[in-house]
C-alpha atoms as a PDB file:
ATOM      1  CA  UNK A   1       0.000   0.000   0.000  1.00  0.00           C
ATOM      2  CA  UNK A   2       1.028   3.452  -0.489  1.00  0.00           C
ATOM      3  CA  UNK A   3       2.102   5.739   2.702  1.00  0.00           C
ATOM      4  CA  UNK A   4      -1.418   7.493   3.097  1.00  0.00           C
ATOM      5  CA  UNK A   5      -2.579   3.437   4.019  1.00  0.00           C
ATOM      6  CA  UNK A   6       0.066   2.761   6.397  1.00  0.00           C
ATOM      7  CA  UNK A   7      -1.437   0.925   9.784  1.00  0.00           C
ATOM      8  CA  UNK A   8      -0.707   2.263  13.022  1.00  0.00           C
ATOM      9  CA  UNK A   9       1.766  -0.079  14.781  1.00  0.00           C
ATOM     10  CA  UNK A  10      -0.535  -1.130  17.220  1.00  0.00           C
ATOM     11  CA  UNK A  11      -3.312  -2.232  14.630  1.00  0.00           C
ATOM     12  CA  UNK A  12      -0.733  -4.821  12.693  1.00  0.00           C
ATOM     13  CA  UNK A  13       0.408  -5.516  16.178  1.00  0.00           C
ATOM     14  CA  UNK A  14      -3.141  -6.539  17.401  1.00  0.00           C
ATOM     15  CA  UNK A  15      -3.587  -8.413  13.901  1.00  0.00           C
ATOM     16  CA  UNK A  16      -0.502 -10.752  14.748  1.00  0.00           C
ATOM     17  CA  UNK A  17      -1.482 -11.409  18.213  1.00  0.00           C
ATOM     18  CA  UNK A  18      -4.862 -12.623  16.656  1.00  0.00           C
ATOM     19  CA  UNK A  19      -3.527 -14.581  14.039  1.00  0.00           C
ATOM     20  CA  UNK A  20      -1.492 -16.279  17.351  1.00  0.00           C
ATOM     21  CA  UNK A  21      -4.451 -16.925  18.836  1.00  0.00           C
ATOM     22  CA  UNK A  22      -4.141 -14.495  21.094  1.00  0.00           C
ATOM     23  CA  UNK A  23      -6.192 -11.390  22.320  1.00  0.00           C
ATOM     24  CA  UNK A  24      -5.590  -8.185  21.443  1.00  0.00           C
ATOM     25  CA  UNK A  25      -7.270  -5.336  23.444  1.00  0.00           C
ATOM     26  CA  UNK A  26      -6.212  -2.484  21.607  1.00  0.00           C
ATOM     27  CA  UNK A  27      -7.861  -1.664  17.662  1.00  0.00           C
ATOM     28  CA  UNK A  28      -7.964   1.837  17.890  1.00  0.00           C
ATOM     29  CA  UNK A  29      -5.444   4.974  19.132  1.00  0.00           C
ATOM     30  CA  UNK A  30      -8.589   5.623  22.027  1.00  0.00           C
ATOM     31  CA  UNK A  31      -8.124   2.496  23.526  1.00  0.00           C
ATOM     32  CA  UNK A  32      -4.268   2.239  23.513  1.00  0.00           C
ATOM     33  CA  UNK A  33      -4.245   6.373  25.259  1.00  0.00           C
ATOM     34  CA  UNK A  34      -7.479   5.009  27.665  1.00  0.00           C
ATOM     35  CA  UNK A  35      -4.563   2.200  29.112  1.00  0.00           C
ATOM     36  CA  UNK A  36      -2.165   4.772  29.809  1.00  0.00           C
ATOM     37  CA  UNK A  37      -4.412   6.575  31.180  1.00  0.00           C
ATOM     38  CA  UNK A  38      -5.016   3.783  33.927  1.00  0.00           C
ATOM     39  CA  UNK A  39      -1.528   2.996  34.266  1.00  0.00           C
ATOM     40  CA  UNK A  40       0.610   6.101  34.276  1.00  0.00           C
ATOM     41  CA  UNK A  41      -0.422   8.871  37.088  1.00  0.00           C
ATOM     42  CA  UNK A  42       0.989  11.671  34.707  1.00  0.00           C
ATOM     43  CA  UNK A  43      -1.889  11.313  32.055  1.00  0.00           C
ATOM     44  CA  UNK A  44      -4.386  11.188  35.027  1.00  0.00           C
ATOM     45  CA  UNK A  45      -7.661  13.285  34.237  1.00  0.00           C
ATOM     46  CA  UNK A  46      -7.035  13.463  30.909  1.00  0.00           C
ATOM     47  CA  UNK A  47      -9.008  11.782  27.947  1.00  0.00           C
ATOM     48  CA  UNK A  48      -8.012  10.880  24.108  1.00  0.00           C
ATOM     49  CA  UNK A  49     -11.070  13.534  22.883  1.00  0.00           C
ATOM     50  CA  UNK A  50     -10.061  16.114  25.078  1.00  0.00           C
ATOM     51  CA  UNK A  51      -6.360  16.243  23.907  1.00  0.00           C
ATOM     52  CA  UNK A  52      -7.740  17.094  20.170  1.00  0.00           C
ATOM     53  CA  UNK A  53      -4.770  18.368  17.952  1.00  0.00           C
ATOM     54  CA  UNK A  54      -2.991  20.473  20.312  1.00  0.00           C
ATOM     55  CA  UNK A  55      -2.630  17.572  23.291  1.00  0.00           C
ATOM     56  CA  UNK A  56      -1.813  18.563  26.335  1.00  0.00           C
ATOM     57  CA  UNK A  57       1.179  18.640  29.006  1.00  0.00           C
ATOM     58  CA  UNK A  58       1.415  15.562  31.090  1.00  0.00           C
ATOM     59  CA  UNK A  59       1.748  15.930  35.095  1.00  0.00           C
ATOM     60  CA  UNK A  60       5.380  16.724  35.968  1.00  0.00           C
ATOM     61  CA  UNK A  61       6.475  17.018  32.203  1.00  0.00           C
ATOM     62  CA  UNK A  62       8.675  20.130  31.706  1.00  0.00           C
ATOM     63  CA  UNK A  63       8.023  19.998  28.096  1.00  0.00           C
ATOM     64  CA  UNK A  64       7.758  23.694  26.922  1.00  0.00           C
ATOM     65  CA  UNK A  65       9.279  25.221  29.891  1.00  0.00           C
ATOM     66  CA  UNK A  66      11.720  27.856  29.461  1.00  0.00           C
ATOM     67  CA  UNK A  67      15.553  27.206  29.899  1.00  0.00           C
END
């Protein structure tokens, strides 16, 4: 396929898994950023709708701070 069909990683990923036989929770970006969400305190609060196309700055991250 040509680059504007390229598959996320996770998407090929889940398609391996299932042609393993295994199970593979995550199909979409949503799903994969609702995980981290449970796991990782820093993205605490926030949601993979609310981060739209200007995301957001994760708890503790000094990303954008001035030197």
């Amino acid at each position: 396929g040509s680059p504007g069909q390229a598959r996320a990683a996770w998407f090929a990923l889940a398609d391996l898994l299932m042609a393993l036989g295994e199970q593979a929770d995550y199909l979409l970006a949503s799903q994969v950023f609702d995980a981290m969400v449970k796991t990782t305190p820093a993205f605490a609060g926030m949601s993979y709708d609310s981060l739209g196309l200007k995301g957001a700055t994760a708890a503790g991250s000094t990303a954008g701070a001035a030197r």
